[in-house]
C-alpha atoms as a PDB file:
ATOM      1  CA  UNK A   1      -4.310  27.220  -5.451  1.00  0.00           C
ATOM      2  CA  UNK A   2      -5.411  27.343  -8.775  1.00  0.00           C
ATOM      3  CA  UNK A   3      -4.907  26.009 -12.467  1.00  0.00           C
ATOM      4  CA  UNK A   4      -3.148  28.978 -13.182  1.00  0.00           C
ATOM      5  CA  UNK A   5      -1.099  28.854 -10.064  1.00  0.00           C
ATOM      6  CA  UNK A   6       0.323  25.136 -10.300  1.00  0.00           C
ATOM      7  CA  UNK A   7       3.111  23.789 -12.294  1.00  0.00           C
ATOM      8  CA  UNK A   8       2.598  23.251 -15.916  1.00  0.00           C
ATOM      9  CA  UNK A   9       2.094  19.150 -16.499  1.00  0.00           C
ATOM     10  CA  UNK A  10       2.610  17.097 -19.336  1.00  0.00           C
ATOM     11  CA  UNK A  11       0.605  14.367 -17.095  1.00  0.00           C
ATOM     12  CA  UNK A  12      -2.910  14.685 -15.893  1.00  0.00           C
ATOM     13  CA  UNK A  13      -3.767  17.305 -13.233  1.00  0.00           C
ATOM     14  CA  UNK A  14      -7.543  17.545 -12.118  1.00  0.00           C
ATOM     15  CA  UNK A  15      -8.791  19.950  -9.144  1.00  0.00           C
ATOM     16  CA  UNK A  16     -11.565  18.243  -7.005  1.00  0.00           C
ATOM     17  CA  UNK A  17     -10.969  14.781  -7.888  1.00  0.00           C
ATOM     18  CA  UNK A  18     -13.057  11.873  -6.437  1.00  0.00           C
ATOM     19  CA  UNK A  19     -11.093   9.556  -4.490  1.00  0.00           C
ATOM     20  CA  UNK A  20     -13.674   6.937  -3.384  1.00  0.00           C
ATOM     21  CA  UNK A  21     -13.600   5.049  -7.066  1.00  0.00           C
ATOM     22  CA  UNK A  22      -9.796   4.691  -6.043  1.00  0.00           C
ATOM     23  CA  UNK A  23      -9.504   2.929  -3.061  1.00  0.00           C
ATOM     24  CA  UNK A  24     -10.926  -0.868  -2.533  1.00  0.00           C
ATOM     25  CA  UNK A  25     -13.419   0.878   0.579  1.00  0.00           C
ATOM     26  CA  UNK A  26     -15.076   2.687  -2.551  1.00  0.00           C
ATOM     27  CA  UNK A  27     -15.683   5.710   0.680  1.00  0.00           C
ATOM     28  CA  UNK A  28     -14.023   9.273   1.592  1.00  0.00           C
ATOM     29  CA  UNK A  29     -13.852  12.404   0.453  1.00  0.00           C
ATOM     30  CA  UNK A  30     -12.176  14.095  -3.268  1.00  0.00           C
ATOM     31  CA  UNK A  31      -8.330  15.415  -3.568  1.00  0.00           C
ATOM     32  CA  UNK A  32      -7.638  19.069  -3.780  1.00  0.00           C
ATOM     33  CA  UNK A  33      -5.373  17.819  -6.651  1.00  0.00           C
ATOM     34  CA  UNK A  34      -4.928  14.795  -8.174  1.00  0.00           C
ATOM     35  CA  UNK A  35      -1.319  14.743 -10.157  1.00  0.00           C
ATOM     36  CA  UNK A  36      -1.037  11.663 -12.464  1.00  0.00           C
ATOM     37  CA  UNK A  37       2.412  12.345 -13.900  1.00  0.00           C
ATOM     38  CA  UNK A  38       3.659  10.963 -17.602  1.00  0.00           C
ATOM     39  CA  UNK A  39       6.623   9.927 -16.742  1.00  0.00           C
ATOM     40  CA  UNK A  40       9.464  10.132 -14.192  1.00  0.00           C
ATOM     41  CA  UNK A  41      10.534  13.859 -15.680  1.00  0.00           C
ATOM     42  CA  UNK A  42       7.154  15.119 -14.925  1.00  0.00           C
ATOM     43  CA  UNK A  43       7.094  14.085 -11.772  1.00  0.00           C
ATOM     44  CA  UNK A  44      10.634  15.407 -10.669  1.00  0.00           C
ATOM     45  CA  UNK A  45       9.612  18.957 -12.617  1.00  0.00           C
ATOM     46  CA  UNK A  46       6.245  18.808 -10.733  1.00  0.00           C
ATOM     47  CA  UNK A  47       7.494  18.594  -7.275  1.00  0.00           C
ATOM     48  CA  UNK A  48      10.558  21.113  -7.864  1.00  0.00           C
ATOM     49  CA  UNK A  49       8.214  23.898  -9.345  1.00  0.00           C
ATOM     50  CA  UNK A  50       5.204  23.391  -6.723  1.00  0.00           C
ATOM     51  CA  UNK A  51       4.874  25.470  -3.670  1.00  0.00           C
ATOM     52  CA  UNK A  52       6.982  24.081  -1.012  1.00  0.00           C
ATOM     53  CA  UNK A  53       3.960  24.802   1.925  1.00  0.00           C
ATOM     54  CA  UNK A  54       2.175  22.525  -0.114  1.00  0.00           C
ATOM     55  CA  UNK A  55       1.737  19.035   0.776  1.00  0.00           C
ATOM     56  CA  UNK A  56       1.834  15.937  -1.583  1.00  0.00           C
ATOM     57  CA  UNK A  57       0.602  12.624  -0.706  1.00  0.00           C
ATOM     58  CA  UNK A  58       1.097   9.225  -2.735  1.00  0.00           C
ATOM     59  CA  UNK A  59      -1.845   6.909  -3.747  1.00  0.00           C
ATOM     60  CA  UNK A  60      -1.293   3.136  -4.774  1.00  0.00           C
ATOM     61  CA  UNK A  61      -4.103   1.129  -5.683  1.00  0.00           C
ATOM     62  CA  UNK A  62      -5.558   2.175  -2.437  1.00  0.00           C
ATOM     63  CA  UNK A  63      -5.913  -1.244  -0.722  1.00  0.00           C
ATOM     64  CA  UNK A  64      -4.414  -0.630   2.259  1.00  0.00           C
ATOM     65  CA  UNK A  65      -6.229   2.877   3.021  1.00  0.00           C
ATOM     66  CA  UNK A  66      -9.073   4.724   4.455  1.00  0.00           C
ATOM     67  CA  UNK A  67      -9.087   8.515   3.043  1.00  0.00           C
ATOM     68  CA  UNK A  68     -11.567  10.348   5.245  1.00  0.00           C
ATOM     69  CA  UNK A  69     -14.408  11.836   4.554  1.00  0.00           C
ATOM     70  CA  UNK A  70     -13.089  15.527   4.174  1.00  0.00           C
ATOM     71  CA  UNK A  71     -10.933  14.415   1.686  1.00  0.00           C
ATOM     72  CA  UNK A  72      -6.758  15.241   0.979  1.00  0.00           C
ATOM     73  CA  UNK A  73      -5.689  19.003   1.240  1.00  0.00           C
ATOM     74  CA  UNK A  74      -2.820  19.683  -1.110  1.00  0.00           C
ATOM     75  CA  UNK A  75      -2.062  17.086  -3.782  1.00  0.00           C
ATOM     76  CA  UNK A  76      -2.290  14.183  -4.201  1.00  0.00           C
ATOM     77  CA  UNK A  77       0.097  11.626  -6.406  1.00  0.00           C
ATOM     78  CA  UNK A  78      -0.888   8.597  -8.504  1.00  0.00           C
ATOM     79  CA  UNK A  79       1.806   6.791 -10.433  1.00  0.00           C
ATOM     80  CA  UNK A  80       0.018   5.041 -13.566  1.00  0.00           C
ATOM     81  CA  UNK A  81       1.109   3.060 -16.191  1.00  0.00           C
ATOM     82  CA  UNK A  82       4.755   4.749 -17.095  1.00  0.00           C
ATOM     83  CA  UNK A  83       5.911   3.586 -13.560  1.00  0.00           C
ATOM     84  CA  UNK A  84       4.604   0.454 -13.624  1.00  0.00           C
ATOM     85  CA  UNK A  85       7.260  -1.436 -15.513  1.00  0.00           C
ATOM     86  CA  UNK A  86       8.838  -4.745 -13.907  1.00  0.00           C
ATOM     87  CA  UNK A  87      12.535  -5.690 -15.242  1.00  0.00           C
ATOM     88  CA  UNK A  88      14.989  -8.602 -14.637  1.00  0.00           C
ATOM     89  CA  UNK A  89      18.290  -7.443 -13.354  1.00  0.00           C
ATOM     90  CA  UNK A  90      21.565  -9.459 -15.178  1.00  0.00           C
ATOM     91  CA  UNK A  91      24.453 -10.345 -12.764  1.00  0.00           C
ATOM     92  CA  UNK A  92      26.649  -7.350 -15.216  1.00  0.00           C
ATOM     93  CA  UNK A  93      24.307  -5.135 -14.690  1.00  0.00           C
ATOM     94  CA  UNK A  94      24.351  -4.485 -10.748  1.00  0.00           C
ATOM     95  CA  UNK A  95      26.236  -7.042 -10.085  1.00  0.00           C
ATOM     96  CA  UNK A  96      23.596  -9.295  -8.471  1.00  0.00           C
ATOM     97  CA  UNK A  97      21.890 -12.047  -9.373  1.00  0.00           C
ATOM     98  CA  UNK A  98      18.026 -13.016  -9.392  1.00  0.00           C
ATOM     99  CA  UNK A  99      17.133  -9.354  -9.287  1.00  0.00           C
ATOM    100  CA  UNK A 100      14.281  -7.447 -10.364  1.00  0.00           C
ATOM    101  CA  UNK A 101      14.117  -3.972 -11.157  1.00  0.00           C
ATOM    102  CA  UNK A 102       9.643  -2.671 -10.266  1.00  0.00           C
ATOM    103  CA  UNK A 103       7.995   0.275 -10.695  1.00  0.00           C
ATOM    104  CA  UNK A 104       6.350   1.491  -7.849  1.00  0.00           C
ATOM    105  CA  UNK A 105       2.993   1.394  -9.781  1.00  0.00           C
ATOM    106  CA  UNK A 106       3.363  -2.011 -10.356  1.00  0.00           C
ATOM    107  CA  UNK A 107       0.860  -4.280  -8.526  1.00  0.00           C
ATOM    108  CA  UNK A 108       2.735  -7.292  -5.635  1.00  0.00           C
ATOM    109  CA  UNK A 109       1.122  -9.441  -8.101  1.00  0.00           C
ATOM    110  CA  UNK A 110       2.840  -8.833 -10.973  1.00  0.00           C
ATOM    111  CA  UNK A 111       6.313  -8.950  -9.391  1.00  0.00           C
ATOM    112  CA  UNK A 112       5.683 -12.248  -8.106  1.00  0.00           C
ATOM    113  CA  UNK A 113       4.791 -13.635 -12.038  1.00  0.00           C
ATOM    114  CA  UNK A 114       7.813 -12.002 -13.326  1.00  0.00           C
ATOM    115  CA  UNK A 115       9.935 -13.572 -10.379  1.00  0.00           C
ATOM    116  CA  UNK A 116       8.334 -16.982 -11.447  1.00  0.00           C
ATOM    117  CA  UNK A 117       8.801 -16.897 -14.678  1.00  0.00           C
ATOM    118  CA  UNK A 118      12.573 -16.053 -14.027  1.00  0.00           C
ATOM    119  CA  UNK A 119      13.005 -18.590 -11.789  1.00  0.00           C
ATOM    120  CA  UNK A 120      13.588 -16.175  -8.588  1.00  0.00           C
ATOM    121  CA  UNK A 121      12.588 -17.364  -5.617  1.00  0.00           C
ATOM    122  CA  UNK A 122      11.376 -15.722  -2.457  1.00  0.00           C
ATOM    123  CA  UNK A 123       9.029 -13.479  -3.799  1.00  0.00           C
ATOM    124  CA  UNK A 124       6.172 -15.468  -3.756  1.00  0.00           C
ATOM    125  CA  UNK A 125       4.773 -13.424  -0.523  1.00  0.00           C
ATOM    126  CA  UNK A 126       4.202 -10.762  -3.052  1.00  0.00           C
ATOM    127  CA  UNK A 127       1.217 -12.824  -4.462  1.00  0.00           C
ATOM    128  CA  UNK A 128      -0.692 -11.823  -1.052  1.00  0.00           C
ATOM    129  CA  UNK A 129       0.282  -8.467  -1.247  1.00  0.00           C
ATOM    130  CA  UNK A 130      -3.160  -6.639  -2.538  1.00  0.00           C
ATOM    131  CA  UNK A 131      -1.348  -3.195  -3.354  1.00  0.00           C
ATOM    132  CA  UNK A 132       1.513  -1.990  -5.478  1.00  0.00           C
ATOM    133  CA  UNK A 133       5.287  -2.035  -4.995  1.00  0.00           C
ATOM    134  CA  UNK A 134       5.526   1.811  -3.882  1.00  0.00           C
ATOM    135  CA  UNK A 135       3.243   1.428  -1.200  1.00  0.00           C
ATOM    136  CA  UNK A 136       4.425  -2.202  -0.317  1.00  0.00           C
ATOM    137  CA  UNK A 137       7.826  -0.389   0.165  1.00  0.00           C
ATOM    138  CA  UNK A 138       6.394   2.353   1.882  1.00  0.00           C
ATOM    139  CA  UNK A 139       4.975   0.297   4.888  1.00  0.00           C
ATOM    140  CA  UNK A 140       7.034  -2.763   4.594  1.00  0.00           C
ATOM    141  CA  UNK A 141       4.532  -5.334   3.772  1.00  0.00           C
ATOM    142  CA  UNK A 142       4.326  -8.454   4.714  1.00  0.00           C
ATOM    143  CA  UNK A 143       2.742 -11.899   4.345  1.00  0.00           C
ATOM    144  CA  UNK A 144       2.850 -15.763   4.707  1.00  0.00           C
ATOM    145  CA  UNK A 145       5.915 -15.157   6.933  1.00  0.00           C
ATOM    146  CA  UNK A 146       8.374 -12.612   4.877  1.00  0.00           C
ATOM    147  CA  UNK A 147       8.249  -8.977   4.373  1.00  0.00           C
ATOM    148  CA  UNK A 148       9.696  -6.222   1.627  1.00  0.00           C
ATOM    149  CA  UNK A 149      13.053  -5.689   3.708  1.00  0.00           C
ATOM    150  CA  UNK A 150      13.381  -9.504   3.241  1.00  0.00           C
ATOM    151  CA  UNK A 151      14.043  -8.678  -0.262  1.00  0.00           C
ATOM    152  CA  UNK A 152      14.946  -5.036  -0.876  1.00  0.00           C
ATOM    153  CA  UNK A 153      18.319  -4.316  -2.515  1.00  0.00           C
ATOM    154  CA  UNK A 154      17.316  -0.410  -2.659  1.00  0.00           C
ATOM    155  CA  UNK A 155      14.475   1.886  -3.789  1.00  0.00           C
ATOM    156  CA  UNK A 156      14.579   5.210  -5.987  1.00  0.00           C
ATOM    157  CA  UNK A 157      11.991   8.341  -4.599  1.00  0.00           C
ATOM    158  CA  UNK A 158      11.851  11.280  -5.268  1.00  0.00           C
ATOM    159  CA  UNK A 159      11.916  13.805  -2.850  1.00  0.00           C
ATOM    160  CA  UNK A 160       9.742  16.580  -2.258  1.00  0.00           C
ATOM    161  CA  UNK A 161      11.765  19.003  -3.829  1.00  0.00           C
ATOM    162  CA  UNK A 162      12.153  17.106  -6.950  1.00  0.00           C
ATOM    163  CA  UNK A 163      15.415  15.301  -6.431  1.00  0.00           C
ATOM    164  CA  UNK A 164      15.773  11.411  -7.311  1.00  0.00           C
ATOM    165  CA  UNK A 165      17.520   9.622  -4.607  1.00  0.00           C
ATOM    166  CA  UNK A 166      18.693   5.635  -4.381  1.00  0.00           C
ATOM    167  CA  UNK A 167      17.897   4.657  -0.463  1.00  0.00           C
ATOM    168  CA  UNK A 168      20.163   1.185   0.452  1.00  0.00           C
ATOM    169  CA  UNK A 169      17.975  -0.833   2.359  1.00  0.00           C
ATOM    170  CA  UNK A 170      19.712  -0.173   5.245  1.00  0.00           C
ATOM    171  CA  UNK A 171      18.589   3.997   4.398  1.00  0.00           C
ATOM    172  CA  UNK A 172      15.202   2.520   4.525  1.00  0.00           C
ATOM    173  CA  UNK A 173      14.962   2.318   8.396  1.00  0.00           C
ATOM    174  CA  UNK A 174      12.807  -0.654   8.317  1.00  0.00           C
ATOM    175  CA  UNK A 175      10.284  -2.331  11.493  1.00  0.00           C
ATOM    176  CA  UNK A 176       7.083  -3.832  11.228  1.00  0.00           C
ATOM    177  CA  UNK A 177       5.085  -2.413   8.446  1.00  0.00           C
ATOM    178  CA  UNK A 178       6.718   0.838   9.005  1.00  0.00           C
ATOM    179  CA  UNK A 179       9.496   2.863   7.153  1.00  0.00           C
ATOM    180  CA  UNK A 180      11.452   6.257   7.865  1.00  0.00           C
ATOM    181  CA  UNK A 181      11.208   7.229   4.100  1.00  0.00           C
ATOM    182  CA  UNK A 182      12.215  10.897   4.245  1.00  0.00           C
ATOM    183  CA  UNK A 183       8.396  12.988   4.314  1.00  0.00           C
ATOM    184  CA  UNK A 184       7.073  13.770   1.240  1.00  0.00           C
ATOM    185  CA  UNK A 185       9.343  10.892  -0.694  1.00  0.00           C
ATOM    186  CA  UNK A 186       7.366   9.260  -3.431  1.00  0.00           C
ATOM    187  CA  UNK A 187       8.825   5.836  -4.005  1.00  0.00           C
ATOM    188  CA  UNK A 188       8.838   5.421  -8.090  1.00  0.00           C
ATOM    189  CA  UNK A 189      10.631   2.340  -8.172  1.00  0.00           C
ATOM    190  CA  UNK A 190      13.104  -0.603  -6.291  1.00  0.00           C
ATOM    191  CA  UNK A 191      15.395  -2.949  -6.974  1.00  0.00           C
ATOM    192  CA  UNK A 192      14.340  -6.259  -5.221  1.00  0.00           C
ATOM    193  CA  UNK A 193      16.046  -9.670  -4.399  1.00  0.00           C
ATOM    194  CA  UNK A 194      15.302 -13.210  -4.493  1.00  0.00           C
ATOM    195  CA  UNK A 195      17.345 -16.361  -4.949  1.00  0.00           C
ATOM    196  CA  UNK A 196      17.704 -19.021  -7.911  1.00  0.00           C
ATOM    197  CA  UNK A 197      14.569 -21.189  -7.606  1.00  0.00           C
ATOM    198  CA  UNK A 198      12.555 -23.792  -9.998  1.00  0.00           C
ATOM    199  CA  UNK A 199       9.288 -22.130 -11.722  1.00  0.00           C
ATOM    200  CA  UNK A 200       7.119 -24.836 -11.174  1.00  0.00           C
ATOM    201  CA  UNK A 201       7.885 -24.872  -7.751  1.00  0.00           C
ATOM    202  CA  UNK A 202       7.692 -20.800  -7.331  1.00  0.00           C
ATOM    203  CA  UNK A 203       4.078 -20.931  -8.928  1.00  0.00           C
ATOM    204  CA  UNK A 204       3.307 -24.138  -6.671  1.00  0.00           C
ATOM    205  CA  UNK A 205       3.376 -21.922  -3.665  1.00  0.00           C
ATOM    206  CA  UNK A 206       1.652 -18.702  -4.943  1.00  0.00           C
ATOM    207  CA  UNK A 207      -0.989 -21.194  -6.168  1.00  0.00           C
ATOM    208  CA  UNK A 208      -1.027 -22.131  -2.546  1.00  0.00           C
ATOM    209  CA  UNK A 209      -0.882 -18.351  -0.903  1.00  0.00           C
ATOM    210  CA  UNK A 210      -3.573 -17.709  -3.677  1.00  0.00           C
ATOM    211  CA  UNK A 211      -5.811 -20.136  -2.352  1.00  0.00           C
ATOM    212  CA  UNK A 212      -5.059 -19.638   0.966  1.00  0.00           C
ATOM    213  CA  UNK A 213      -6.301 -15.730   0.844  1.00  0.00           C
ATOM    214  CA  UNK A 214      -9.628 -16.871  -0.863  1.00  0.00           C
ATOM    215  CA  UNK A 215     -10.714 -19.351   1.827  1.00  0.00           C
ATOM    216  CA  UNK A 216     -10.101 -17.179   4.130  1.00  0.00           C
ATOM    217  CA  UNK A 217     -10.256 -13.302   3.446  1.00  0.00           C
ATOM    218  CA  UNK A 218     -13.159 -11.121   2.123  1.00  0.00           C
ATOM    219  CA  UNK A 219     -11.691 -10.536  -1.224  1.00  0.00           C
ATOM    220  CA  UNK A 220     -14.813 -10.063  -3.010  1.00  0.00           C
ATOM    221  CA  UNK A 221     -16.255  -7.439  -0.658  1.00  0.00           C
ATOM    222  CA  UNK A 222     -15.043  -3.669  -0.322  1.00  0.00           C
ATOM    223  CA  UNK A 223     -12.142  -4.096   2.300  1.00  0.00           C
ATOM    224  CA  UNK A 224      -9.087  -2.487   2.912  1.00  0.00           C
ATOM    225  CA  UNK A 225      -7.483  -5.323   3.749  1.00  0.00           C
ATOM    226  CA  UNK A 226      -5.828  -6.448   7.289  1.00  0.00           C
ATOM    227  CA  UNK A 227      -6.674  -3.268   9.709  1.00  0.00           C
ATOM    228  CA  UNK A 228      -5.208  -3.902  12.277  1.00  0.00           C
ATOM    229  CA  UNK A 229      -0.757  -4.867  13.078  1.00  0.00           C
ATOM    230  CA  UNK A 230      -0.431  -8.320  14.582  1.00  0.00           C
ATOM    231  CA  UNK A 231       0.848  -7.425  18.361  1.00  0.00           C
ATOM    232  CA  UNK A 232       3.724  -9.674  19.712  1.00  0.00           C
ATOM    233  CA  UNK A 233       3.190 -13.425  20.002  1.00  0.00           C
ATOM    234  CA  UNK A 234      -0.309 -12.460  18.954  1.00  0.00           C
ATOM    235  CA  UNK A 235      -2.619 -13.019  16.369  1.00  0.00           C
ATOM    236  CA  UNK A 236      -4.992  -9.389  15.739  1.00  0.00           C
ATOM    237  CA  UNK A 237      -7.914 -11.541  13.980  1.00  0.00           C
ATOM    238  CA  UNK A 238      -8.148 -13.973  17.433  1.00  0.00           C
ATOM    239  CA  UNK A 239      -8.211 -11.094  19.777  1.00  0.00           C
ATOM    240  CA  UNK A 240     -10.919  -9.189  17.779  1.00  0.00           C
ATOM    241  CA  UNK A 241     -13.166 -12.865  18.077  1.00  0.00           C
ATOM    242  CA  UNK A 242     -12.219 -13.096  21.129  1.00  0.00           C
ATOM    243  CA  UNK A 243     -13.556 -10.121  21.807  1.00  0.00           C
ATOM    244  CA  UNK A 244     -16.955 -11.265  20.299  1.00  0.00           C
ATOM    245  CA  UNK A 245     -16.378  -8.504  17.396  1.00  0.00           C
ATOM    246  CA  UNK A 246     -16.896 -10.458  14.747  1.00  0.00           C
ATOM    247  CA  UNK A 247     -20.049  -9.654  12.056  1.00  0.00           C
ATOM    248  CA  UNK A 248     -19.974  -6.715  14.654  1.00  0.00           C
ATOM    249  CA  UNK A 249     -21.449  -3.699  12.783  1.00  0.00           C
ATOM    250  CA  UNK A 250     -21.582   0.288  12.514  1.00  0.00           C
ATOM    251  CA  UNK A 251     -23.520   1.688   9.963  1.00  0.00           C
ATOM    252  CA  UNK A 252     -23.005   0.335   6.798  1.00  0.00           C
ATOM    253  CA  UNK A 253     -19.177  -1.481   7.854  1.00  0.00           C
ATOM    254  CA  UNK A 254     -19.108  -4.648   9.382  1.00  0.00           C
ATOM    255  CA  UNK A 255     -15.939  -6.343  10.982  1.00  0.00           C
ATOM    256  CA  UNK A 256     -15.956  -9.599   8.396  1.00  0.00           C
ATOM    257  CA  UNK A 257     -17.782 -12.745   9.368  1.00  0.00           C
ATOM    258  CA  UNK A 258     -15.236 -14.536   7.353  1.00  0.00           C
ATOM    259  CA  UNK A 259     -11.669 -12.849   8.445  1.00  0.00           C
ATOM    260  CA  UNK A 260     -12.363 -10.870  12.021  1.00  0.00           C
ATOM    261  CA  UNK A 261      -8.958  -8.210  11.291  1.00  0.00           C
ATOM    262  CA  UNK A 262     -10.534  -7.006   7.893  1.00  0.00           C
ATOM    263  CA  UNK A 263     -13.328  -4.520   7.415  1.00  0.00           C
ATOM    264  CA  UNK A 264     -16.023  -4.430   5.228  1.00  0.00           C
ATOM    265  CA  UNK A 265     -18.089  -1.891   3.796  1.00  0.00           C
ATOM    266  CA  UNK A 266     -21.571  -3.733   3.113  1.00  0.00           C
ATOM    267  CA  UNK A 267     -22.887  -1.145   0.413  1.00  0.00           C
ATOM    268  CA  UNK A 268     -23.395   2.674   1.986  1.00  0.00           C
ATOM    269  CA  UNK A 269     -20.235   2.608   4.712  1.00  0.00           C
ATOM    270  CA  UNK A 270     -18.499   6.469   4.647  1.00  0.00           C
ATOM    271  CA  UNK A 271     -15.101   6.576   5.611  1.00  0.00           C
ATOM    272  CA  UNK A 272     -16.466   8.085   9.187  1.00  0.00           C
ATOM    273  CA  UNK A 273     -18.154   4.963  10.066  1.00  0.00           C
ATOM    274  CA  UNK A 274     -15.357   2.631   9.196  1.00  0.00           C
ATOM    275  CA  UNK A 275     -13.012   4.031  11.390  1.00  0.00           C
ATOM    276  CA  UNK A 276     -15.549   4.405  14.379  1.00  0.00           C
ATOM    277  CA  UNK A 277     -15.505   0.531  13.613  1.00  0.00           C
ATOM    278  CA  UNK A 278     -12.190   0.000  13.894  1.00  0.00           C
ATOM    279  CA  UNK A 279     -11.642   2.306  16.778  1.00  0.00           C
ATOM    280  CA  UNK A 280     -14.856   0.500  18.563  1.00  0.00           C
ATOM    281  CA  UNK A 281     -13.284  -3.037  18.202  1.00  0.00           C
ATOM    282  CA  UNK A 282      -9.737  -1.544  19.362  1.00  0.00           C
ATOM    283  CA  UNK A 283     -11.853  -0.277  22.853  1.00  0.00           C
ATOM    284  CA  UNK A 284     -13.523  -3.647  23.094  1.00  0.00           C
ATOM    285  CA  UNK A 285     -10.296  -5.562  22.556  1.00  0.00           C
ATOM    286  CA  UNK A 286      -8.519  -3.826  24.827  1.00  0.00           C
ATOM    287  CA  UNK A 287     -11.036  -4.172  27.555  1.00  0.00           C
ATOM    288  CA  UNK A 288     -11.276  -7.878  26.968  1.00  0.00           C
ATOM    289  CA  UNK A 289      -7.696  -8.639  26.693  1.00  0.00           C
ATOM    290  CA  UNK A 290      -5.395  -5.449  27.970  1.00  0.00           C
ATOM    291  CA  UNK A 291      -4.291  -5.871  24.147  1.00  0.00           C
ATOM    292  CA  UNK A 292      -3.994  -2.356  22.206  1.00  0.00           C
ATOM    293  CA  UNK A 293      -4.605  -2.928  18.754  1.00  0.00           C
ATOM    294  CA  UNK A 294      -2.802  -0.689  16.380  1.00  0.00           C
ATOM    295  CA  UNK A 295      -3.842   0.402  12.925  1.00  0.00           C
ATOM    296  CA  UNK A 296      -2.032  -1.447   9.877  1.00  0.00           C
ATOM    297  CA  UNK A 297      -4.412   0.347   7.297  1.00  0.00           C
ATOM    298  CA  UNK A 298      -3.404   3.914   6.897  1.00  0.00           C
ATOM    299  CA  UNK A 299      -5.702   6.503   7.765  1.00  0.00           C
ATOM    300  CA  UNK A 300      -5.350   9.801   5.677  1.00  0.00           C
ATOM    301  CA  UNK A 301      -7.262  13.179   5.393  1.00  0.00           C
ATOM    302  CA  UNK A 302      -9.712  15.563   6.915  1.00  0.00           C
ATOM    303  CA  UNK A 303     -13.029  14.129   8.830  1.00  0.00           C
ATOM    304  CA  UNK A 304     -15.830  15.774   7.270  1.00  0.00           C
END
């Protein structure tokens, strides 16, 4: 592939493109492509007009990620500022109430202010959701007890070859921080649900989740956030201390003294030896326990 060879953009389109600056590990290899489309139209013209064979991958805010070393073959998508809109829904409009209408560049965070400030309740989860609303709808996420398919009326993607869809919930196919979003969908926005609620209480209890997640998670460090699902009846964090994994270390990634199911990368970590972590405390648990940890951060790319 070259310049001359890809679709004509009205976005940005750079060959080669560092990825590490754009994921919270701050470790991996560069894209083949990086596509930053204008606008919805440049996205949908983008994906019709490039080669089929070639695959296309959607980045976030990259908190929930570990791109390898190698880096991303084919291209990879990053929905900025134009999908990153958050609107109220009116009753006449869809004919629901306490809706909002998110881009999927828009960050958890931001949804859960605009739901506050509207007086919708049930959103407040979102406040301890590190990533944006494509990728939260992308893996279902979860927190403090609810999850996206708690609140999902329907999402809009785009399909690899170019056509915008609207997926029901129920299209979705939703389970634990999984979805069966047709391959190569990019999510570019969704249409969520909450219920009538009072504002001051609504910010009461993000204020709490808020506080919550700084006592007791590594926010300040370069993390990708929980690593590992929570296995039935089970909490991941106990079984990896049980395991005596915690401050254990590889390279320059540590399991966190502070929260044992995140990762941290303590200055030099590459993308190699944070998944050798992760796959080391996944042996050790399961030989202390009989307890097979499985990944929740997504793991994407070539090893180097």
């Amino acid at each position: 592939m070259t310049v001359a060879t890809m679709p004509q953009v009205r976005g940005k389109l750079t060959e080669n493109a560092a990825l590490a600056p754009l994921v919270w590990f701050k470790s991996g290899g560069t894209a083949q492509w990086l596509f930053e489309p204008k606008d919805l139209d440049d996205l949908q013209q983008f994906l019709r007009e490039l080669d089929s064979g070639i695959a296309v991958w959607p980045l976030g805010l990259g908190s929930n990620l570990i791109i390898r070393d190698g880096g991303i073959q084919g291209v990879v998508i990053r929905l900025g500022k134009a999908f990153a809109g958050i609107e109220t829904v009116s009753k006449g409009t869809f004919d629901i109430d306490d809706a909002l209408v998110c881009g999927a560049g828009a960050p958890g965070i931001s949804a859960a202010s605009m739901a506050r400030d509207h007086g919708i309740a049930g959103m407040e989860f979102l406040r301890g959701i590190p990533g944006t609303i494509g990728g939260a709808v992308r893996m279902n996420a979860g927190a403090y007890g609810r999850e996206v398919a708690d609140i999902l009326e329907s999402a809009d993607v785009v399909l690899r070859n170019g056509e915008l869809r609207t997926l029901a919930l129920a299209d979705v196919g939703y389970s634990y921080r999984h979805s069966q979003l047709p391959e190569g969908a990019i999510v570019v926005s969704a249409r969520l649900r909450g219920e009538s609620g009072d504002p001051e209480t609504i910010g009461a209890e993000m204020k709490r989740i808020a506080e919550e997640r700084e006592a007791s998670q590594p926010l300040r460090t370069k993390t990708g956030g929980s690593t590992f699902k929570n296995p039935d009846g089970k909490k991941a964090w106990q079984l990896v201390d049980e395991a005596g994994c915690r401050g254990l270390q590889m390279g320059q990634a540590q399991v966190s003294e502070k929260h044992c199911n995140f990762l941290i990368n303590l200055g030099g970590a590459t993308s190699s030896d944070i998944e050798a972590l992760g796959e080391e405390v996944r042996k050790r648990v399961k030989a202390h326990s009989g307890v097979e940890l499985h990944w929740e951060i997504q793991r994407v790319g070539d090893v180097a």
